[in-house]
PDB file of N, CA and C in Angstrom:
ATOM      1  N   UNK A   1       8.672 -49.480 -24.683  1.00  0.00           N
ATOM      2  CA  UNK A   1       8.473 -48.097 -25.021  1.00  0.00           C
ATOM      3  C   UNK A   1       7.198 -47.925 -25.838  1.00  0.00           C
ATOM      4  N   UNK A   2       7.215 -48.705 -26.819  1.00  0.00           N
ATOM      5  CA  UNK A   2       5.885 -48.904 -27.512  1.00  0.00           C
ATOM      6  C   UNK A   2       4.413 -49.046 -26.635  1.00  0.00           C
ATOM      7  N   UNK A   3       4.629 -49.468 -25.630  1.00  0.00           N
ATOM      8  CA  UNK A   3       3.370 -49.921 -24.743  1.00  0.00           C
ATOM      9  C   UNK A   3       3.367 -48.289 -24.004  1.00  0.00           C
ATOM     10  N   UNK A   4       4.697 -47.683 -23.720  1.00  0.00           N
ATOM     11  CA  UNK A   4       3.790 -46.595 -22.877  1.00  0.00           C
ATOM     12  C   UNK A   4       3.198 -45.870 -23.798  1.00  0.00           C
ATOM     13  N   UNK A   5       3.687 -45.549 -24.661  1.00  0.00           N
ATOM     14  CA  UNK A   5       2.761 -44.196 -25.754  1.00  0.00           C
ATOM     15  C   UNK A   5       1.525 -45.124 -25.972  1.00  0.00           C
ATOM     16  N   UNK A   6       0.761 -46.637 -26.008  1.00  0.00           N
ATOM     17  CA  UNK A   6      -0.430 -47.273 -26.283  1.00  0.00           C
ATOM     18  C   UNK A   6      -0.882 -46.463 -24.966  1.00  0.00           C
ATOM     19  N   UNK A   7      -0.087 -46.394 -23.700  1.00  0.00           N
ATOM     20  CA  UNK A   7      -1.081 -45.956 -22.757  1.00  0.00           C
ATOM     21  C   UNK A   7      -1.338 -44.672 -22.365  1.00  0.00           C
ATOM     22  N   UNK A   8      -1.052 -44.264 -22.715  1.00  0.00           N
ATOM     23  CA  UNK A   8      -0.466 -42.566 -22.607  1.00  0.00           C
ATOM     24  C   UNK A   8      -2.140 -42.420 -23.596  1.00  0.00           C
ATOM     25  N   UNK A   9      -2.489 -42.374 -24.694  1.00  0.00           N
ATOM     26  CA  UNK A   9      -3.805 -42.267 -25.664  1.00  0.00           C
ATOM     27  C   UNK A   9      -4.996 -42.931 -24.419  1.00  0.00           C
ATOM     28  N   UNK A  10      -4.817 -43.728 -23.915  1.00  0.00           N
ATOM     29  CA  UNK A  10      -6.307 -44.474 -23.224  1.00  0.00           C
ATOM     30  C   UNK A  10      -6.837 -43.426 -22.035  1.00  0.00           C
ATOM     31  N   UNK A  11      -8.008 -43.315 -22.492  1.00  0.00           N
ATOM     32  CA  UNK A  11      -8.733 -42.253 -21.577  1.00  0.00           C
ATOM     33  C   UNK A  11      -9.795 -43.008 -20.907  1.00  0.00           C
ATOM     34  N   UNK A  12      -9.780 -43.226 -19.856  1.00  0.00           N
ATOM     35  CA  UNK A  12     -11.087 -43.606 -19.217  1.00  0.00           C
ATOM     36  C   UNK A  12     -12.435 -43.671 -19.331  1.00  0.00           C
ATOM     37  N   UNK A  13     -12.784 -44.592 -19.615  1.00  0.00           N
ATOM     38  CA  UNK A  13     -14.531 -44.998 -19.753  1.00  0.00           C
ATOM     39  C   UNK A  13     -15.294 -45.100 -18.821  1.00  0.00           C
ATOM     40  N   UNK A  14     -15.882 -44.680 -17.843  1.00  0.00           N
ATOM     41  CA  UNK A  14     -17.085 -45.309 -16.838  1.00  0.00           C
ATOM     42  C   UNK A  14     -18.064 -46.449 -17.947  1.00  0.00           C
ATOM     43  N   UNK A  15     -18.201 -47.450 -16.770  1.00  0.00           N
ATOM     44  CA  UNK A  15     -18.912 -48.633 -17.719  1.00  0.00           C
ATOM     45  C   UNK A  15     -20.160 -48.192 -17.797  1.00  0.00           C
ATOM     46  N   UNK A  16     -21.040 -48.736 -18.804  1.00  0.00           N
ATOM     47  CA  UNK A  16     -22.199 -48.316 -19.376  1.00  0.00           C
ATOM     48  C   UNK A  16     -23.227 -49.085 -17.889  1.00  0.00           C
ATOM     49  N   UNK A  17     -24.130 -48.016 -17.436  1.00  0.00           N
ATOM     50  CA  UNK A  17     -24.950 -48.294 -16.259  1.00  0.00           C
ATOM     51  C   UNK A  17     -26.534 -48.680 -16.950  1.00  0.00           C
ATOM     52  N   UNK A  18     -27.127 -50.038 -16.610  1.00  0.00           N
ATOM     53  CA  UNK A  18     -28.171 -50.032 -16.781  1.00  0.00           C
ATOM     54  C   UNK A  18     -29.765 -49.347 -16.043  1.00  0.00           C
ATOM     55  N   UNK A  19     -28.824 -48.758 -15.403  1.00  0.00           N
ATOM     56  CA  UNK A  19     -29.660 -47.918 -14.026  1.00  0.00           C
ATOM     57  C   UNK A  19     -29.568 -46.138 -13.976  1.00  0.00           C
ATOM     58  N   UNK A  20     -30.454 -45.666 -14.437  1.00  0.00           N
ATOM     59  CA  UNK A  20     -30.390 -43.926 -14.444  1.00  0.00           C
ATOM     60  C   UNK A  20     -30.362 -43.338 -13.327  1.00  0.00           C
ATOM     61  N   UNK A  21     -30.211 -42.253 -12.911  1.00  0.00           N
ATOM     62  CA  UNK A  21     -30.406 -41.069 -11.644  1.00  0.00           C
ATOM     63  C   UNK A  21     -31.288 -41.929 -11.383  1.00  0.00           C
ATOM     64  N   UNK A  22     -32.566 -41.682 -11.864  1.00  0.00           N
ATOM     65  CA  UNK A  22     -34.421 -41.254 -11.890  1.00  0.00           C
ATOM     66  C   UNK A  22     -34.558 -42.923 -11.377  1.00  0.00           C
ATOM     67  N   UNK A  23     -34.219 -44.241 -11.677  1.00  0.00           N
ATOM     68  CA  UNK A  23     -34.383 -45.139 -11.532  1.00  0.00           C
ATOM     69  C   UNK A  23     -33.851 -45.579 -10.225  1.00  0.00           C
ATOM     70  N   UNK A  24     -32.312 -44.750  -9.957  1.00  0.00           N
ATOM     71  CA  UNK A  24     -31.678 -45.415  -8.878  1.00  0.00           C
ATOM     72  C   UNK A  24     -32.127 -44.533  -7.536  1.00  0.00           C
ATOM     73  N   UNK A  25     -32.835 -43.761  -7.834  1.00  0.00           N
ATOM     74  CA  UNK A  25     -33.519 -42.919  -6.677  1.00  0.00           C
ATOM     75  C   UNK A  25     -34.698 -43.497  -6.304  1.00  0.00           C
ATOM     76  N   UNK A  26     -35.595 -43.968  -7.180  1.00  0.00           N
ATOM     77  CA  UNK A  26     -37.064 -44.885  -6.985  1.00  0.00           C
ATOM     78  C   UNK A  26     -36.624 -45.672  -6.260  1.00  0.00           C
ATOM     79  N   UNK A  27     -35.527 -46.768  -6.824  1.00  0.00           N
ATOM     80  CA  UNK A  27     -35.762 -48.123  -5.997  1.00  0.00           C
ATOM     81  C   UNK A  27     -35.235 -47.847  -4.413  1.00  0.00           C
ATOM     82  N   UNK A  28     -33.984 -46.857  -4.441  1.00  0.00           N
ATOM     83  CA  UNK A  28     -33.493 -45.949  -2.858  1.00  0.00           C
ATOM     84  C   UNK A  28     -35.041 -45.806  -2.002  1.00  0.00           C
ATOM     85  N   UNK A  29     -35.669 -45.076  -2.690  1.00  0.00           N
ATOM     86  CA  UNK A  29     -36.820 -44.573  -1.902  1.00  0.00           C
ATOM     87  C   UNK A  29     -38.049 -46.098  -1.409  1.00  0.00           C
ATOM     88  N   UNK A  30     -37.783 -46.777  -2.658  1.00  0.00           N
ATOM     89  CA  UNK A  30     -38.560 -48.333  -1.898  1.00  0.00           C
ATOM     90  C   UNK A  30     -37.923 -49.099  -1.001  1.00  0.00           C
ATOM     91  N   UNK A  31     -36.649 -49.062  -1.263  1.00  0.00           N
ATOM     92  CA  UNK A  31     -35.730 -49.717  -0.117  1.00  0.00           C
ATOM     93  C   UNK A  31     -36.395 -49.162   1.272  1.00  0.00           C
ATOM     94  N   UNK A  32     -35.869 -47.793   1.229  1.00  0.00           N
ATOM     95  CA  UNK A  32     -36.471 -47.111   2.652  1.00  0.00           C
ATOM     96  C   UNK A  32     -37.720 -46.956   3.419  1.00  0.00           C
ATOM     97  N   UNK A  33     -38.664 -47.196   2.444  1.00  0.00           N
ATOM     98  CA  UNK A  33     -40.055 -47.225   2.593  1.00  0.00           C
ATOM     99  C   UNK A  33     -40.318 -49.008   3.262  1.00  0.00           C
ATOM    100  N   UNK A  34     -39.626 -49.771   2.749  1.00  0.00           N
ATOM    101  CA  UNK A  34     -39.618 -51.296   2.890  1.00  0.00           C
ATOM    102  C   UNK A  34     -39.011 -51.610   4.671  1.00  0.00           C
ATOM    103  N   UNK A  35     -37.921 -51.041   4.491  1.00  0.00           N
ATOM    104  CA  UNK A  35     -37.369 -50.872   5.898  1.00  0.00           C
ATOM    105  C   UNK A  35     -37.873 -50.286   6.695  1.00  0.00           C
ATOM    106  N   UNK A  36     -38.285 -49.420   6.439  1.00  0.00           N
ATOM    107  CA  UNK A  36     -39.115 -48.607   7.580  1.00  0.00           C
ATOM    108  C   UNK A  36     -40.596 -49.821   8.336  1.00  0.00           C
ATOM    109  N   UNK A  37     -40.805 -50.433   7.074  1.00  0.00           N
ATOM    110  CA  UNK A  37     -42.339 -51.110   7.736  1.00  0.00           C
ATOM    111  C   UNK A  37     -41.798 -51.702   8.457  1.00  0.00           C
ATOM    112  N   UNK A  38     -40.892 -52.649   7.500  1.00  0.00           N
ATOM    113  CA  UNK A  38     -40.129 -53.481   8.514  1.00  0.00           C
ATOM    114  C   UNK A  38     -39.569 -53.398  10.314  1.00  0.00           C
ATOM    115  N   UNK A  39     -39.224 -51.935  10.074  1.00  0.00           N
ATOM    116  CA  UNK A  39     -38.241 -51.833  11.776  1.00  0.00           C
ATOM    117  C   UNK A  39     -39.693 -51.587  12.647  1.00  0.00           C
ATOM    118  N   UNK A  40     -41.102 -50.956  12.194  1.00  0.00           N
ATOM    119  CA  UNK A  40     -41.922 -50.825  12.311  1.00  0.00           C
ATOM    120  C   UNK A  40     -43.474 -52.121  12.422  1.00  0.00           C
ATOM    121  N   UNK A  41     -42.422 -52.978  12.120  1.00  0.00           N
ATOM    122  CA  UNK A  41     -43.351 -54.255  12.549  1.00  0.00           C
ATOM    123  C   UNK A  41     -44.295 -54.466  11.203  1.00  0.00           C
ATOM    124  N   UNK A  42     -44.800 -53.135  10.387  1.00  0.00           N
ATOM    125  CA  UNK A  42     -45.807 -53.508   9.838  1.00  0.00           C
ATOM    126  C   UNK A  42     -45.208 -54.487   8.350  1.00  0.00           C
ATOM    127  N   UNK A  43     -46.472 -55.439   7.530  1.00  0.00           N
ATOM    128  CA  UNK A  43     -45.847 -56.143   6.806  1.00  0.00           C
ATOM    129  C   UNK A  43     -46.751 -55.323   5.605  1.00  0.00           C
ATOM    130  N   UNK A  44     -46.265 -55.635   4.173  1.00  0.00           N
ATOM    131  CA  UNK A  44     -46.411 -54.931   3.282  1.00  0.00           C
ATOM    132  C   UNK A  44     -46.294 -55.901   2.156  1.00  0.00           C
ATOM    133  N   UNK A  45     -47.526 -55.787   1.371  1.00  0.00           N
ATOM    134  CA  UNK A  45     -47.751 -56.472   0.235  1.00  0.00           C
ATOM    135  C   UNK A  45     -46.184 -56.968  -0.652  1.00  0.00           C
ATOM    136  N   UNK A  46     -45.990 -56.099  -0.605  1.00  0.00           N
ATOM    137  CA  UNK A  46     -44.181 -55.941  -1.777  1.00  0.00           C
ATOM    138  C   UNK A  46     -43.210 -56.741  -0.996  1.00  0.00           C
ATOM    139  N   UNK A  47     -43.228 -56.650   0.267  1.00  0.00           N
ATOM    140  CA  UNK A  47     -42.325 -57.635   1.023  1.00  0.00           C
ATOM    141  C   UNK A  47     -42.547 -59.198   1.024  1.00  0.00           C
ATOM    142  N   UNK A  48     -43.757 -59.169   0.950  1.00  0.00           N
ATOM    143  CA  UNK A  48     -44.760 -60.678   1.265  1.00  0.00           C
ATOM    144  C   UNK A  48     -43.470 -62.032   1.052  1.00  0.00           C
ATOM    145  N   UNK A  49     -43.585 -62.309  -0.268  1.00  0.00           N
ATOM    146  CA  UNK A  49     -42.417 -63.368  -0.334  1.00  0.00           C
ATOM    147  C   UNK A  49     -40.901 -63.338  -0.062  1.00  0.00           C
ATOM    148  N   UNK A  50     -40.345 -62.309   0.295  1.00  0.00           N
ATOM    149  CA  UNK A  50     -38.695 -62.051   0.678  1.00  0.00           C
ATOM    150  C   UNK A  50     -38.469 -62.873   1.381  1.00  0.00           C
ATOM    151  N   UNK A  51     -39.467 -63.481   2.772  1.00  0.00           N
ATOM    152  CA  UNK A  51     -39.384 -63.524   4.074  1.00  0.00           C
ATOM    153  C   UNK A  51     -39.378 -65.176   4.231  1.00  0.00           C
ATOM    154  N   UNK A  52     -40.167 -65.303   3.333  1.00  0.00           N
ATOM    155  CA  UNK A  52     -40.307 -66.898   2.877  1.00  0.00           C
ATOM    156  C   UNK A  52     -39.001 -67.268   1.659  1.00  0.00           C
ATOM    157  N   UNK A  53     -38.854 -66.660   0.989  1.00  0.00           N
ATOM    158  CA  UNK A  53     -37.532 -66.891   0.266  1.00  0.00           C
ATOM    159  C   UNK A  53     -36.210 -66.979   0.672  1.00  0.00           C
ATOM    160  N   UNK A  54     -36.348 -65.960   1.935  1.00  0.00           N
ATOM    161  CA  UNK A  54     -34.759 -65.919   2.670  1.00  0.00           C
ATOM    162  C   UNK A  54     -35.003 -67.092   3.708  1.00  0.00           C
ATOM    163  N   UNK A  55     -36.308 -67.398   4.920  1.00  0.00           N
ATOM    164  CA  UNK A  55     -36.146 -68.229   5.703  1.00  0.00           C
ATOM    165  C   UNK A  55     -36.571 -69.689   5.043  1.00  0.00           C
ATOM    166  N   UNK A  56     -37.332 -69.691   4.294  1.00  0.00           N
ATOM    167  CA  UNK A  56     -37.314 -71.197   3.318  1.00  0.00           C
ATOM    168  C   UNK A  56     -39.095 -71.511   3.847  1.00  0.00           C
ATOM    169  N   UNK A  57     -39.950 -72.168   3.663  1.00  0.00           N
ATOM    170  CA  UNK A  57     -41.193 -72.294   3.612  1.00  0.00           C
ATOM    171  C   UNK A  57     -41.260 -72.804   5.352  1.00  0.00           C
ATOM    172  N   UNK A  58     -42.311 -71.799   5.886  1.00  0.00           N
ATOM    173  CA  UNK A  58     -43.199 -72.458   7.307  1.00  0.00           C
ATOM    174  C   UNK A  58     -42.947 -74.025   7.566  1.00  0.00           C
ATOM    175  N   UNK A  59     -43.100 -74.082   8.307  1.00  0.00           N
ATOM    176  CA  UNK A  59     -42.893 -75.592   9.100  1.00  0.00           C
ATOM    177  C   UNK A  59     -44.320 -76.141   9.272  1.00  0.00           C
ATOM    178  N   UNK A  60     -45.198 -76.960   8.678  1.00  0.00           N
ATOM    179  CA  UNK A  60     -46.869 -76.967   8.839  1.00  0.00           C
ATOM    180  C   UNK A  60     -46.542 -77.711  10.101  1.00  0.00           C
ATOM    181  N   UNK A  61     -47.973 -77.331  11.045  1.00  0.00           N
ATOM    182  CA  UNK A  61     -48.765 -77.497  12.350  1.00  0.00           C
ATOM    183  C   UNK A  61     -48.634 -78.761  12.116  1.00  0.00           C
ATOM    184  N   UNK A  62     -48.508 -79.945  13.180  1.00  0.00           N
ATOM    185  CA  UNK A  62     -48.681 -81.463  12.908  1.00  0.00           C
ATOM    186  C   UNK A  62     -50.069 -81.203  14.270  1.00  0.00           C
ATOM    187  N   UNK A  63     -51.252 -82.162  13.320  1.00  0.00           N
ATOM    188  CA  UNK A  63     -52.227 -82.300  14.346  1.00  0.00           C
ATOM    189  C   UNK A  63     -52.152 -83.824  15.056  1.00  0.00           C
ATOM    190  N   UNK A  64     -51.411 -84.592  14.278  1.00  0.00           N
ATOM    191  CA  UNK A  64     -51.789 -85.482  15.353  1.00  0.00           C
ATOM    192  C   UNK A  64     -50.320 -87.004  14.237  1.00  0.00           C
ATOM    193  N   UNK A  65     -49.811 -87.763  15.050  1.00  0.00           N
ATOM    194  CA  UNK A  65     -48.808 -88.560  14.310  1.00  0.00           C
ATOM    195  C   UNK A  65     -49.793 -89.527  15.022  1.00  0.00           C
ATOM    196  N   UNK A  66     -49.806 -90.553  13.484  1.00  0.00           N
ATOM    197  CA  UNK A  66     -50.229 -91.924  13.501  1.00  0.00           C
ATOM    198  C   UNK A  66     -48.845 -92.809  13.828  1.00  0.00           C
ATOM    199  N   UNK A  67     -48.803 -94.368  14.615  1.00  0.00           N
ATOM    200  CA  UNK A  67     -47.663 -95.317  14.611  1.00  0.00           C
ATOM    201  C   UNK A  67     -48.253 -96.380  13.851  1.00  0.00           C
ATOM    202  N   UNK A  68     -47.740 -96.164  12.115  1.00  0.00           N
ATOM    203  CA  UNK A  68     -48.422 -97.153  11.467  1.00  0.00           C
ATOM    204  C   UNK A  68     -47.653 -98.608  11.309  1.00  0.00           C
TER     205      UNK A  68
END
């Protein structure tokens, strides 16, 4: 009985957001701007390393194997 009247007083908090309107609309609008080059083929300075981070570093050209 004691525990319902503790809960009966607790009013809901939304957790503290480190992210504002104004902030979570910028990065929305780079997302979309990012995707767009993307579905669009073109590549874009800001993307540059994603592509290498998600597929892992190029495979270098072999010009020629020695049998040492």
């Amino acid at each position: 009985m004691a525990d319902d009247d503790a809960n009966e007083d607790m009013t809901p908090v939304p957790l503290p957001s480190s992210e504002t309107e104004d902030e979570h609309r910028r990065v929305r609008s780079s997302n979309d701007r990012d995707q767009a080059d993307e579905q669009q083929g073109r590549r874009n300075r800001h993307n540059a390393g994603y592509d290498e981070a998600a597929d892992g570093p190029s495979t270098p050209d072999i010009e020629r194997v020695a049998d040492e």
